[in-house]
N, C-alpha and C. Protein backbone atom coordinates (compact mmCIF):
# COMPACT_ATOMS: atom_id res chain seq x y z
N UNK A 1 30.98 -3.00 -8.39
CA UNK A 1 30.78 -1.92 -7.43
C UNK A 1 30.23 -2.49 -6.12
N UNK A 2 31.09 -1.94 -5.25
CA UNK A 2 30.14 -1.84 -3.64
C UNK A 2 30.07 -1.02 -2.69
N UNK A 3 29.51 -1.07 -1.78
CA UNK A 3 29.31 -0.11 -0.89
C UNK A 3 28.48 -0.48 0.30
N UNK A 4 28.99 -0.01 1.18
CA UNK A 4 27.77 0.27 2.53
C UNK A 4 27.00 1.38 2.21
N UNK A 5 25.87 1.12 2.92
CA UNK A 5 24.76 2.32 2.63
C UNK A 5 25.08 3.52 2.96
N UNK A 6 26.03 3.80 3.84
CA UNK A 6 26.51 5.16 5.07
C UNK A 6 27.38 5.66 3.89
N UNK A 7 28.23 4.55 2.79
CA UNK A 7 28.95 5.51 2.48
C UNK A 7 29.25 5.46 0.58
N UNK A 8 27.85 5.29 -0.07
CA UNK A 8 27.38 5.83 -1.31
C UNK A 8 28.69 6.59 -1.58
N UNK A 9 29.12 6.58 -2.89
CA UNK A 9 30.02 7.58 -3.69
C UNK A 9 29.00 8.60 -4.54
N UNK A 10 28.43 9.46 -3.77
CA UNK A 10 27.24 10.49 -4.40
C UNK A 10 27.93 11.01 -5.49
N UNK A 11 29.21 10.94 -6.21
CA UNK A 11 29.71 11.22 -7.33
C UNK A 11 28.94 10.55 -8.77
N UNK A 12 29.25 9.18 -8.28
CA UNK A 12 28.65 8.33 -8.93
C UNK A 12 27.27 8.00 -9.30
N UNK A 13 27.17 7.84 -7.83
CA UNK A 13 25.15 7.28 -7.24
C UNK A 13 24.64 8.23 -7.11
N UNK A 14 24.49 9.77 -7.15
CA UNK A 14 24.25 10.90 -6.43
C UNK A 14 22.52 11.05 -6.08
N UNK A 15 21.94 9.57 -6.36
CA UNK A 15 20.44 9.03 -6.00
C UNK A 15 20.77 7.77 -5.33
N UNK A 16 19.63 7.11 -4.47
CA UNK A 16 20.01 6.06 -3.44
C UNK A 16 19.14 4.63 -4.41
N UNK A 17 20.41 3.94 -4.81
CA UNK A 17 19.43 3.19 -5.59
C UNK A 17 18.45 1.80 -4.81
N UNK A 18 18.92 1.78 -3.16
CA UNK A 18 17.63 1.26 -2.82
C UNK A 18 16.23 0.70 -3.22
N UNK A 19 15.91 1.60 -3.31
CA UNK A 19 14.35 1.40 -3.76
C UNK A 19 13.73 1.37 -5.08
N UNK A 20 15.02 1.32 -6.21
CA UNK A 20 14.93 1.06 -7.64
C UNK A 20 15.38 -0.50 -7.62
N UNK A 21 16.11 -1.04 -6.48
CA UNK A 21 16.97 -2.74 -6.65
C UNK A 21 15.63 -3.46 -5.76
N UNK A 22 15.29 -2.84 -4.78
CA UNK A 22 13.90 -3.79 -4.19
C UNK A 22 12.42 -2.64 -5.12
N UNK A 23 12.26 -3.15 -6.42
CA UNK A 23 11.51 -3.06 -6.90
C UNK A 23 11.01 -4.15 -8.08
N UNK A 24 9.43 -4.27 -8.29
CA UNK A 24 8.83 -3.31 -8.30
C UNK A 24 7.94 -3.81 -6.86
N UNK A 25 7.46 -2.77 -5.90
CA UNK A 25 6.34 -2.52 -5.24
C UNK A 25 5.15 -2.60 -4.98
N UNK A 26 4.46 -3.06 -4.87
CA UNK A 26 3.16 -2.63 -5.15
C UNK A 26 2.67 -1.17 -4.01
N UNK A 27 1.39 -0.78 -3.96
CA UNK A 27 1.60 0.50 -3.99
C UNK A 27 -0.18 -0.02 -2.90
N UNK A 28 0.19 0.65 -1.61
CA UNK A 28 -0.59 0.52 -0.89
C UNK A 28 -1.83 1.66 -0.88
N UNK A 29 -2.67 1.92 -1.12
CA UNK A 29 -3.56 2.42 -1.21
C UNK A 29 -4.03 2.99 0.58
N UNK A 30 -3.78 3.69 1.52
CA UNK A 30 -4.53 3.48 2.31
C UNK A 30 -5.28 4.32 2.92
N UNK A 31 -6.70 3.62 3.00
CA UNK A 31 -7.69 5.16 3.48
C UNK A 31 -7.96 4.15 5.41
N UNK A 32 -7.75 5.18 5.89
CA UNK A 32 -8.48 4.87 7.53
C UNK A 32 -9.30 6.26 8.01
N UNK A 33 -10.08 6.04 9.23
CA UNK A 33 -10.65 6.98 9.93
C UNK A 33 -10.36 7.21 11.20
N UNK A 34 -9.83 8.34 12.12
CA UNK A 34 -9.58 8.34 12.99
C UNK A 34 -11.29 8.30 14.25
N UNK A 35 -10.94 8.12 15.38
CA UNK A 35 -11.63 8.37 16.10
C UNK A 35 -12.43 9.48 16.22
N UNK A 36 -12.55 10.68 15.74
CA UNK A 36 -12.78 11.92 16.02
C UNK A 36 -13.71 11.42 14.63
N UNK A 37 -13.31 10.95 13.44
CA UNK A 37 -13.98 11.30 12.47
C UNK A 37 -13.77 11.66 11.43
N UNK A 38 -12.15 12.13 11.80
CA UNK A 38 -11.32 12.94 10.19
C UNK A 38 -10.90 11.30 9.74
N UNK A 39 -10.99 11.64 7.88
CA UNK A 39 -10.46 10.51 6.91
C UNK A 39 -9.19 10.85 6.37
N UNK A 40 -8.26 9.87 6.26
CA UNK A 40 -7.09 9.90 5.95
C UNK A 40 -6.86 9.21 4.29
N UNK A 41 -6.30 9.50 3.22
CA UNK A 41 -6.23 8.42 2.20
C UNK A 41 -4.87 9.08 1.95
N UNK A 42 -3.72 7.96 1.77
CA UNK A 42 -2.52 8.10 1.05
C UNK A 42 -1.72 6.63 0.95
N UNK A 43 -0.76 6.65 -0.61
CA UNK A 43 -0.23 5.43 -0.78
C UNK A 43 0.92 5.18 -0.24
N UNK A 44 1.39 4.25 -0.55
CA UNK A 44 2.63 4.28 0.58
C UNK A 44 3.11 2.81 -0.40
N UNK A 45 4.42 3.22 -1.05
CA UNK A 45 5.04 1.96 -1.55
C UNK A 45 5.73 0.81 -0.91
N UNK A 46 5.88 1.10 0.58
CA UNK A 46 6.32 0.15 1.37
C UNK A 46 5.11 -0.59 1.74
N UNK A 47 4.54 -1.50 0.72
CA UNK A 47 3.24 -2.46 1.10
C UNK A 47 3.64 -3.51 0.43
N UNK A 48 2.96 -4.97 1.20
CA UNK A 48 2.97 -6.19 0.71
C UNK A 48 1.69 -6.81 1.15
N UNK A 49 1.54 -8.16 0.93
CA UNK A 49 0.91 -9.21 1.73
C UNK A 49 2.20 -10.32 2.47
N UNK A 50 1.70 -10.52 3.57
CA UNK A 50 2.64 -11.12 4.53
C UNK A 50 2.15 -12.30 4.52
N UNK A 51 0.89 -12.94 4.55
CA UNK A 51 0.26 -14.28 4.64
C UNK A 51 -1.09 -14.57 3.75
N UNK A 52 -1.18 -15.57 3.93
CA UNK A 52 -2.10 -15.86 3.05
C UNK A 52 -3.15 -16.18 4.27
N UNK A 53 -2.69 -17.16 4.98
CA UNK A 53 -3.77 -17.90 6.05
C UNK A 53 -3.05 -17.50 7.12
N UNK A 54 -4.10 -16.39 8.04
CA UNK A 54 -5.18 -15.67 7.89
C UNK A 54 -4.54 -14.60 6.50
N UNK A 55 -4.95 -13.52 5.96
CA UNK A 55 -4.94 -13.10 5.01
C UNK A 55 -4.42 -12.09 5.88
N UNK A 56 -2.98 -11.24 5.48
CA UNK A 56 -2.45 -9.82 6.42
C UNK A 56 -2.14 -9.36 5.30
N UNK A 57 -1.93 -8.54 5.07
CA UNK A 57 -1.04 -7.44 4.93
C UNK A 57 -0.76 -6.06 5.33
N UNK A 58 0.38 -5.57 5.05
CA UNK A 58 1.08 -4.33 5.88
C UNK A 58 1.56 -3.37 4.87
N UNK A 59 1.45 -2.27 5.80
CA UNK A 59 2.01 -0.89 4.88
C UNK A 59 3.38 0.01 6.21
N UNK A 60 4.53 0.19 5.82
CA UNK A 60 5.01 0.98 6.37
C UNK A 60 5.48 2.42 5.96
N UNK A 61 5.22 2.93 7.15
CA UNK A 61 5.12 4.62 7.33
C UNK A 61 6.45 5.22 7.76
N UNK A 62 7.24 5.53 6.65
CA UNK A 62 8.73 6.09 7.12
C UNK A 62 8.46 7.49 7.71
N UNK A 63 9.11 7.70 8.56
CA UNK A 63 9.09 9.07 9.52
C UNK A 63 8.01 8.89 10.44
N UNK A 64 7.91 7.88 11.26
CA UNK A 64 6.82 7.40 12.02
C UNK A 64 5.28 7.28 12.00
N UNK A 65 4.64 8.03 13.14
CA UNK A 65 3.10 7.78 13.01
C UNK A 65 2.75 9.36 12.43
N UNK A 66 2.39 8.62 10.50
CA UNK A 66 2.08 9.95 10.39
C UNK A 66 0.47 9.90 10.33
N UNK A 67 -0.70 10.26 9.54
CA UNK A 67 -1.97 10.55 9.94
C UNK A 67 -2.14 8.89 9.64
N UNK A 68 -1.97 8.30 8.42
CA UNK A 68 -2.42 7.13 8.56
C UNK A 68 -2.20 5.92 9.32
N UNK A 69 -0.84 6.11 9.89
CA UNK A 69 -0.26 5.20 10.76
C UNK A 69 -1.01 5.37 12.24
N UNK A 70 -0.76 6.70 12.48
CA UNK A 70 -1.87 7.21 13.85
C UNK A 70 -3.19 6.78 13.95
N UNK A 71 -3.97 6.83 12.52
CA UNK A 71 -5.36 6.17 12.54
C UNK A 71 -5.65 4.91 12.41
N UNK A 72 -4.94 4.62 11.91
CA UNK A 72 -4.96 3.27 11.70
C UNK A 72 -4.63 2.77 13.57
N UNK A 73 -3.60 3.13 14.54
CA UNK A 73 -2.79 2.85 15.38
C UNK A 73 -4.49 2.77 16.55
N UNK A 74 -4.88 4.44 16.23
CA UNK A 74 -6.38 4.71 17.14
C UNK A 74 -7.45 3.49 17.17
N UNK A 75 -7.52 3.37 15.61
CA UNK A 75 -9.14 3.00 15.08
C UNK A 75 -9.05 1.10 15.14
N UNK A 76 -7.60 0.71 14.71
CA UNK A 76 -7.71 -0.85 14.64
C UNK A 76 -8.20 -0.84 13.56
N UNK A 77 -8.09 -0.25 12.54
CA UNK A 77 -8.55 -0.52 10.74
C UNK A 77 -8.00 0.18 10.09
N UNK A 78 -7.87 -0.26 8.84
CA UNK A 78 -7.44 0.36 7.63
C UNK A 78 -8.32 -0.42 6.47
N UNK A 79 -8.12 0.52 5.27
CA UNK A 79 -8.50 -0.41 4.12
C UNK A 79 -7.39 0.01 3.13
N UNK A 80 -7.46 -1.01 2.31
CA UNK A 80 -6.06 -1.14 1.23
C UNK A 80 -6.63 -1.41 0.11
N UNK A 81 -6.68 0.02 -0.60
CA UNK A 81 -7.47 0.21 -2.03
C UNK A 81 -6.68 -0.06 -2.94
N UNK A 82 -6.59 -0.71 -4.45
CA UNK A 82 -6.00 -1.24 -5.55
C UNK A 82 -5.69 0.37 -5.86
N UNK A 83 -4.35 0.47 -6.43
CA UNK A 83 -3.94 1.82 -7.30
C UNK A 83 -3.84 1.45 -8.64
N UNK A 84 -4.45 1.89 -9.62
CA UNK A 84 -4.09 1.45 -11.14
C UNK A 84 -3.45 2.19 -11.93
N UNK A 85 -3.38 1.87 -12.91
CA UNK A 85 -3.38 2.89 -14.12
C UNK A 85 -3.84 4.15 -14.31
N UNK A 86 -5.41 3.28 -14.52
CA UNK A 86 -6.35 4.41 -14.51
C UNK A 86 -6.23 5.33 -13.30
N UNK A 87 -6.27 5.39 -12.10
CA UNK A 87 -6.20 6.37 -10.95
C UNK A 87 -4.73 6.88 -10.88
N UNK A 88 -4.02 7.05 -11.10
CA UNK A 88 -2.64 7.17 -11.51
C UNK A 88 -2.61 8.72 -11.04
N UNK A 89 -3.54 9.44 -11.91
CA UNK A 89 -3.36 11.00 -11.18
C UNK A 89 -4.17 11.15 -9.76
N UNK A 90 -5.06 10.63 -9.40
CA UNK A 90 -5.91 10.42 -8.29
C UNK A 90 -4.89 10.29 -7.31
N UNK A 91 -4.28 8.90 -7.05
CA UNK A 91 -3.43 8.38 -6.16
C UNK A 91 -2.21 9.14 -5.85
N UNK A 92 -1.44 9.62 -6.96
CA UNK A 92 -0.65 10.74 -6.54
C UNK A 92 -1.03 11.77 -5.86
N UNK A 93 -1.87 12.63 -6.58
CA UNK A 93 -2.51 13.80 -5.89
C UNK A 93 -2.84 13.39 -4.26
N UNK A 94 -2.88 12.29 -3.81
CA UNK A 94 -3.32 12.02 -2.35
C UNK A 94 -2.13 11.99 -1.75
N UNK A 95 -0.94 11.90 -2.41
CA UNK A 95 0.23 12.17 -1.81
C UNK A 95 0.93 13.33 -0.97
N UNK A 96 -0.09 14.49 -1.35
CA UNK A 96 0.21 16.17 -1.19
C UNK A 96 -0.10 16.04 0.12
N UNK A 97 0.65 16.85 0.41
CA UNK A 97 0.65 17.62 2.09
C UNK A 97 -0.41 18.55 2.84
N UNK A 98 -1.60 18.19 2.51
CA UNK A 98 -2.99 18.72 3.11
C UNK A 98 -2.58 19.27 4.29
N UNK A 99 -3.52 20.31 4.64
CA UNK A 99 -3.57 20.72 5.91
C UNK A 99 -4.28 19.57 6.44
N UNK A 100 -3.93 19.76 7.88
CA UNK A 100 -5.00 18.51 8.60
C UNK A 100 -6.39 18.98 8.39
N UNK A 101 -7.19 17.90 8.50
CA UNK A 101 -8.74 18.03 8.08
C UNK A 101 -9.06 18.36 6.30
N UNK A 102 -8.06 18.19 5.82
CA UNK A 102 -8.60 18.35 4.46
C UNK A 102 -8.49 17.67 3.85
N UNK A 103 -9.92 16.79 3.31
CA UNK A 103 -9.76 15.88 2.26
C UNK A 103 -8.89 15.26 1.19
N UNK A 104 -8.05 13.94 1.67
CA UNK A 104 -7.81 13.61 -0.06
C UNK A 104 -8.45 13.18 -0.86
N UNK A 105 -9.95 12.49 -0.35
CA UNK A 105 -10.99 12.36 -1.42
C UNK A 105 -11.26 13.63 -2.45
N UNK A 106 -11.72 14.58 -1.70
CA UNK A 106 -12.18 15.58 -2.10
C UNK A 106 -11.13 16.50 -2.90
N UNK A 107 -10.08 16.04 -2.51
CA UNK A 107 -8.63 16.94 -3.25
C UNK A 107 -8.60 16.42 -4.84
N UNK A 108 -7.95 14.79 -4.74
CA UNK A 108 -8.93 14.24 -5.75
C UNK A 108 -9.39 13.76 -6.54
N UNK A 109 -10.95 14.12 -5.94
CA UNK A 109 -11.82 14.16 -7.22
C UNK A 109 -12.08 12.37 -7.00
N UNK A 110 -12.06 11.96 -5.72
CA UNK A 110 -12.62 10.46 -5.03
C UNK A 110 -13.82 10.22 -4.68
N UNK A 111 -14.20 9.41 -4.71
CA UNK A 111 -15.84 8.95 -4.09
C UNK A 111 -15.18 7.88 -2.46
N UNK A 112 -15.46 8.46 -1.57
CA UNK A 112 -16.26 7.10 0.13
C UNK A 112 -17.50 6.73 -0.79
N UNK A 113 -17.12 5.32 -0.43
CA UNK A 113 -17.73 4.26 -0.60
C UNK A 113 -17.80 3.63 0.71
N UNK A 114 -18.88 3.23 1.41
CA UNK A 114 -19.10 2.53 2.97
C UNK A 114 -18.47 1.29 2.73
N UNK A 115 -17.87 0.88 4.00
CA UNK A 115 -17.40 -0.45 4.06
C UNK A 115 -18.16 -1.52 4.36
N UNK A 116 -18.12 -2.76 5.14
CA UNK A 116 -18.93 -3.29 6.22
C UNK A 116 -18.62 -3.68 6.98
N UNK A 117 -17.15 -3.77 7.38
CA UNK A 117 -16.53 -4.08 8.50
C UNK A 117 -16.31 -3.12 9.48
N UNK A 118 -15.72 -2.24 8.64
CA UNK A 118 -14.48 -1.36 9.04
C UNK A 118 -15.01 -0.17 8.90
N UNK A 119 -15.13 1.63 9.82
CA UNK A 119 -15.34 2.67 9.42
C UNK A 119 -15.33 3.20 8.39
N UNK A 120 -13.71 2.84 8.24
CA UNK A 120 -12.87 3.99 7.11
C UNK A 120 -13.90 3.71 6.13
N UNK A 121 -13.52 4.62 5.39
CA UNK A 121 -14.20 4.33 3.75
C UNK A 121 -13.44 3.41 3.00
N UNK A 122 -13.88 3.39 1.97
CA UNK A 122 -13.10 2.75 0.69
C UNK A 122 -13.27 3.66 -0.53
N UNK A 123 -12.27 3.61 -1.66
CA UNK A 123 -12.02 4.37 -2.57
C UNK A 123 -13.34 3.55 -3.70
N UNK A 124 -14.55 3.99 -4.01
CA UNK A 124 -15.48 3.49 -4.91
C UNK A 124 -14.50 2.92 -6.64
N UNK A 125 -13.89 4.15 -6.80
CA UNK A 125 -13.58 4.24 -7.50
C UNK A 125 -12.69 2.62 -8.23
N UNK A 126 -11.61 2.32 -7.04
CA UNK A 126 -10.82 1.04 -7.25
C UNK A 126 -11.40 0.29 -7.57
N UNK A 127 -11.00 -1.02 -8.31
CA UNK A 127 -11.56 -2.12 -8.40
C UNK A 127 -11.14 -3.35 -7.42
N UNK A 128 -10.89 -2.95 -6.61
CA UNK A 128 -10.70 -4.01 -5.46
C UNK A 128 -9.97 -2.97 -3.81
N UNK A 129 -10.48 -3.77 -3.20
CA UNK A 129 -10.36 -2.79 -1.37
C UNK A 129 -10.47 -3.88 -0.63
N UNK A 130 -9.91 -4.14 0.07
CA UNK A 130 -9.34 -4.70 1.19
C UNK A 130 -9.77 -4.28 2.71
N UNK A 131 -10.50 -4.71 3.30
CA UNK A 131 -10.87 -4.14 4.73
C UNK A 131 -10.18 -5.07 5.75
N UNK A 132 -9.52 -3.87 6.36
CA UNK A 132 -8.02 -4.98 7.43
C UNK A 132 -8.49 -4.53 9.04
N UNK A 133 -8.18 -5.39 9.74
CA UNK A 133 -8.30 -4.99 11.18
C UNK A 133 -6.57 -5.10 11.98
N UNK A 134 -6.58 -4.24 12.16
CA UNK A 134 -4.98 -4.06 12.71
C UNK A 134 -4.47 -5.57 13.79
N UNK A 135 -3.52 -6.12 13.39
CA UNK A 135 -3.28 -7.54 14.28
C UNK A 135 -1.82 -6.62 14.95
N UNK A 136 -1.12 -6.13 14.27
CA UNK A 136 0.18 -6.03 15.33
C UNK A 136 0.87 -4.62 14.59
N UNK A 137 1.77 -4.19 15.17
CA UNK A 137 2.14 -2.84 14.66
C UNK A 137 3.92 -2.75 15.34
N UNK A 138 4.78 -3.02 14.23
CA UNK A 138 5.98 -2.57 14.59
C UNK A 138 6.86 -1.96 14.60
N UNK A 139 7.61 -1.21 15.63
CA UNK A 139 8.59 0.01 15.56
C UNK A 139 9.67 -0.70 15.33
N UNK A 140 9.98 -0.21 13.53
CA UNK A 140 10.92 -0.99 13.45
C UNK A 140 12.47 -0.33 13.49
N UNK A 141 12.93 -1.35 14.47
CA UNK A 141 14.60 -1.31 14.90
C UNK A 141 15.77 -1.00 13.48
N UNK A 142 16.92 -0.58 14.22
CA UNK A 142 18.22 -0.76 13.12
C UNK A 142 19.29 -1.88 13.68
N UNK A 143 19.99 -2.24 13.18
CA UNK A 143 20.65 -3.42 13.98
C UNK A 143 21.44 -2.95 15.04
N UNK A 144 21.33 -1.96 15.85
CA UNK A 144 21.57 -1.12 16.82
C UNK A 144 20.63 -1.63 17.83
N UNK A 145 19.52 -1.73 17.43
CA UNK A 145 18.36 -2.11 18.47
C UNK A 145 17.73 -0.80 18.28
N UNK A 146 17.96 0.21 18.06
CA UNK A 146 17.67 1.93 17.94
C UNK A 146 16.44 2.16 17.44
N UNK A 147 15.38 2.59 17.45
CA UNK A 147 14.46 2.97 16.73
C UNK A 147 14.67 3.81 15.70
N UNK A 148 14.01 2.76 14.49
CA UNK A 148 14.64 3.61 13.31
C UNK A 148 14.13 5.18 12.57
N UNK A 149 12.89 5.25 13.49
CA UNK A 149 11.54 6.09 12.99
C UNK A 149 10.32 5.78 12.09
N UNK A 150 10.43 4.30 11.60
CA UNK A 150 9.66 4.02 10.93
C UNK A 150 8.63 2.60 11.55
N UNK A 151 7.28 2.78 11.18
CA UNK A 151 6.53 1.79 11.80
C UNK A 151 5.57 1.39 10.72
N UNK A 152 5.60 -0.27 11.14
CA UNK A 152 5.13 -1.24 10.02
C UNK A 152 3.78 -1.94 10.25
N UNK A 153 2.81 -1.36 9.95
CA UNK A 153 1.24 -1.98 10.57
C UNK A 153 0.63 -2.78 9.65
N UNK A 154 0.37 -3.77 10.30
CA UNK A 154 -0.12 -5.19 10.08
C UNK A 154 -1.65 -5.77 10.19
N UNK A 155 -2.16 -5.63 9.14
CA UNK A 155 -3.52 -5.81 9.26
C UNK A 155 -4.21 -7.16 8.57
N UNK A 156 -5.25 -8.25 9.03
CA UNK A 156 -5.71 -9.01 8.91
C UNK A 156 -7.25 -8.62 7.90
N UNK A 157 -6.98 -8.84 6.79
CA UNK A 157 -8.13 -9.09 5.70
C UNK A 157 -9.21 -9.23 6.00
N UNK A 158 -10.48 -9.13 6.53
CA UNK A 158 -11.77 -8.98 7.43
C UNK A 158 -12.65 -8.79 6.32
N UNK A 159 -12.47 -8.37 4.77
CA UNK A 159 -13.62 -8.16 4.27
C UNK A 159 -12.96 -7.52 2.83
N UNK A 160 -13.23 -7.92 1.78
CA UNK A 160 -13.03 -7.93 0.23
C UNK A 160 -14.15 -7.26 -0.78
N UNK A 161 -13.80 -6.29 -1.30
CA UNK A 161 -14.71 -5.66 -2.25
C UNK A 161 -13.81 -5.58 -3.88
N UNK A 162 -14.70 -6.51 -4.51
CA UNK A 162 -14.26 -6.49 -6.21
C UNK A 162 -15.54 -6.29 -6.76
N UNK A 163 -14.85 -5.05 -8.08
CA UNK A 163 -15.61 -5.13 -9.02
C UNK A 163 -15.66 -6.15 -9.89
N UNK A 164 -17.39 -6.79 -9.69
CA UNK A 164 -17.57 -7.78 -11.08
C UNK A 164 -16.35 -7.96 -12.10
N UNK A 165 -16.99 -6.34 -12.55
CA UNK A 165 -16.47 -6.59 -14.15
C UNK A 165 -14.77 -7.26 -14.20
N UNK A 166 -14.19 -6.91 -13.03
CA UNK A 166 -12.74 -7.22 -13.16
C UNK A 166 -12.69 -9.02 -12.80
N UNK A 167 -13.63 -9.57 -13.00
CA UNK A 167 -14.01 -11.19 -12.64
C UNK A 167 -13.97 -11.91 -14.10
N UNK A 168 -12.81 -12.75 -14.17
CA UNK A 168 -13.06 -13.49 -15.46
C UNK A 168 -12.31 -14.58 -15.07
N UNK A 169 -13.13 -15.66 -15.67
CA UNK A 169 -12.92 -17.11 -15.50
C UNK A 169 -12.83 -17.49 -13.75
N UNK A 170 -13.65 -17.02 -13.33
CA UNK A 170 -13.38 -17.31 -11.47
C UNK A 170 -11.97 -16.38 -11.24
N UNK A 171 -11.61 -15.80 -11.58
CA UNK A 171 -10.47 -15.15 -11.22
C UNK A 171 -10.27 -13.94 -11.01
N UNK A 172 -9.74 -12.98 -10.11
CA UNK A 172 -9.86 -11.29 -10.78
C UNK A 172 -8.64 -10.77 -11.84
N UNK A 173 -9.11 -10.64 -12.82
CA UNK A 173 -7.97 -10.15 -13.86
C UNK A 173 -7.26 -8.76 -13.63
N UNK A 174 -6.13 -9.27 -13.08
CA UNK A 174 -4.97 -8.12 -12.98
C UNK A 174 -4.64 -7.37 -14.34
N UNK A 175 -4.62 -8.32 -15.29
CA UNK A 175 -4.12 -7.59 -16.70
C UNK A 175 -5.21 -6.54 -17.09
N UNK A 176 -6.39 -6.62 -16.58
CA UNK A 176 -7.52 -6.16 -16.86
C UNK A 176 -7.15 -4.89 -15.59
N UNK A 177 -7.35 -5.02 -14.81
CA UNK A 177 -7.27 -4.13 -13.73
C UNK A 177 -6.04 -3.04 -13.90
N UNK A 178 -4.78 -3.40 -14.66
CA UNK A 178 -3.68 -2.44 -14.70
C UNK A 178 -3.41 -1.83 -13.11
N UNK A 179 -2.74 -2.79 -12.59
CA UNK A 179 -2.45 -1.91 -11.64
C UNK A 179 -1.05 -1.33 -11.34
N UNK A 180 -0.67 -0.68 -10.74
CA UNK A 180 0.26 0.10 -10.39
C UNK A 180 1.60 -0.40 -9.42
N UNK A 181 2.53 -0.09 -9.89
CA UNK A 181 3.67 -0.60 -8.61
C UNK A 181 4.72 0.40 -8.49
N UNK A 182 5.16 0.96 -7.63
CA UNK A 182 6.50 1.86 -7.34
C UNK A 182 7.75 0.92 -8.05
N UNK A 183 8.55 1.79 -8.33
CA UNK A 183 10.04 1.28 -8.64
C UNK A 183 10.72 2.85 -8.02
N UNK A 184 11.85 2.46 -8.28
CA UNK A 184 12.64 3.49 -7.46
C UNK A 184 12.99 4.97 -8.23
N UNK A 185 13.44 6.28 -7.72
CA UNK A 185 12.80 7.53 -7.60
C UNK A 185 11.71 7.63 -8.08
N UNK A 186 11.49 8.30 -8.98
CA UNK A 186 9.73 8.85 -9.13
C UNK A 186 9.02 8.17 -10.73
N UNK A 187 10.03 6.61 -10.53
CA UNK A 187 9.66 6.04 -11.44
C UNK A 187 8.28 4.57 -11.14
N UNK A 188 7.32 4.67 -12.34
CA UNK A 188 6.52 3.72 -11.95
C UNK A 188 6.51 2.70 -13.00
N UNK A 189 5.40 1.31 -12.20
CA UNK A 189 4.97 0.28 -13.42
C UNK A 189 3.56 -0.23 -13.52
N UNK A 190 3.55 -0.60 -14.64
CA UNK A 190 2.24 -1.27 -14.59
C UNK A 190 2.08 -2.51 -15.11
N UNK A 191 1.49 -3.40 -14.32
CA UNK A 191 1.06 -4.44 -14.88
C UNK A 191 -0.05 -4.46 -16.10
N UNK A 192 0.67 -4.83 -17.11
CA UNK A 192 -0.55 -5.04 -18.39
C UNK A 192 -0.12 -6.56 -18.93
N UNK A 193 0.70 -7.06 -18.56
CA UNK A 193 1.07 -8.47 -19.53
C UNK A 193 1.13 -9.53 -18.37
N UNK A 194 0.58 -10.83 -17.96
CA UNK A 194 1.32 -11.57 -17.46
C UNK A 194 1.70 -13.19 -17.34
N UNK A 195 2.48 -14.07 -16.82
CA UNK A 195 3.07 -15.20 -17.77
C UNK A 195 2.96 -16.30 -16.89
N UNK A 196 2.50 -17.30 -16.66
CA UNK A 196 1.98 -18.82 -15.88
C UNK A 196 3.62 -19.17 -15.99
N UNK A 197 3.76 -19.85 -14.99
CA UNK A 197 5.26 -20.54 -14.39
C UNK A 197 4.83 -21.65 -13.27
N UNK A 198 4.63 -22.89 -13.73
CA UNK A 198 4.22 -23.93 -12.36
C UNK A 198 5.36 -24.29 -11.60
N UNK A 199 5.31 -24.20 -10.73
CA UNK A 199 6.99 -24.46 -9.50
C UNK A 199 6.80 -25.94 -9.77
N UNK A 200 8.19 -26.62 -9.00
CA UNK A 200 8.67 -27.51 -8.82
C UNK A 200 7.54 -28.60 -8.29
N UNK A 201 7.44 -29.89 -8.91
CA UNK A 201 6.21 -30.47 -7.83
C UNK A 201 7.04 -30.34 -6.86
N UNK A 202 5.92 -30.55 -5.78
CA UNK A 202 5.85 -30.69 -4.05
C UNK A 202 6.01 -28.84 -3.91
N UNK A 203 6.23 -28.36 -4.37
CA UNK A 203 6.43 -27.01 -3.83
C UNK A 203 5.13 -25.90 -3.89
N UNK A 204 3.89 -26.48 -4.23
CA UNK A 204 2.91 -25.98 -4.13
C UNK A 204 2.85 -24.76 -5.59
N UNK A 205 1.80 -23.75 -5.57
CA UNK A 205 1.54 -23.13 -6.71
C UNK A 205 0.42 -22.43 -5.98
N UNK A 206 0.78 -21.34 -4.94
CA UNK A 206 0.08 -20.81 -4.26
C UNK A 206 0.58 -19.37 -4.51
């Protein structure tokens, strides 16, 4: 089978399997604060890490600057809370369409936790948060040059919060942590198992 994207046989595909073939995801957690003061928290499966040195990573916001992209865009911060298992109904529920000014902490059922870098809060709850300072922010193009409506913000690692308990052998245990990753429609995964593979010498193991 093939196809261009424009022209899917919805007979067949009558779902876009996109985002089930670039999976699995990991699942961006992100709480910021705007200028004024209102808090924003929602996930967003278009997240990665981009570098290691300096430490970035990015979340993009399809349908442009929506509250978190805007605050984040205002404030120059975000933080990027771990989604797990366990928060599984939490993290969804932050997905809902609040009126403006209304809590997704409080929707729910979240704890702000103070940062020390960065305004925003952090989700207490996670076992790991990420405090980013915005380095660059892009409107990203279609091979048209066109603006596609979607923008990709890029934030530099400034400050790390882990729970202890998720600390074993100098390491933070993911298998322990269960965390969460998008796969495509409203399907998810979790990390509970995982398997050592040393690359090629000279090719590092980073």
């Amino acid at each position: 089978m093939f196809y261009e994207p424009g022209t899917r046989d919805k007979a067949i595909l009558p779902h876009d399997p996109f985002k089930a073939i670039v999976a699995p995801r990991p699942i961006g957690w992100i709480s910021t604060r705007a200028r004024d003061g209102r808090v924003n928290l929602a996930p967003y499966s278009f997240f990665n890490g981009f570098s290691s040195n300096p430490p970035i990573v990015g979340f993009s916001s399809d349908g442009g600057y929506k509250d978190s992209a805007t605050f984040a865009k205002e404030s120059g911060e975000f933080v990027a809370n771990l989604a797990t298992s366990d928060l599984r109904d939490p993290m969804n529920a932050t997905s809902a369409p609040l009126p403006r000014g209304e809590s997704e902490f409080v929707h729910a059922g979240l704890t702000m936790a103070e940062c020390r870098l960065v305004a925003a809060p952090r989700v207490k709850e996670s076992p790991a948060s990420l405090e980013c300072k915005v380095v660059e922010i892009v409107e990203i193009r279609d091979r048209t040059g066109g603006f596609s409506g979607n923008v990709l913000i890029l934030g530099e690692v400034v400050g790390v919060h882990i729970d202890e308990a998720y600390v074993r052998d100098g390491r933070f245990d993911i298998v322990r942590a269960r965390p969460l990753a998008r796969c495509g429609y409203q399907d998810y995964a979790v990390v509970e198992a995982v398997f050592s593979l040393a690359r090629p010498k000279g090719a590092g193991n980073g």
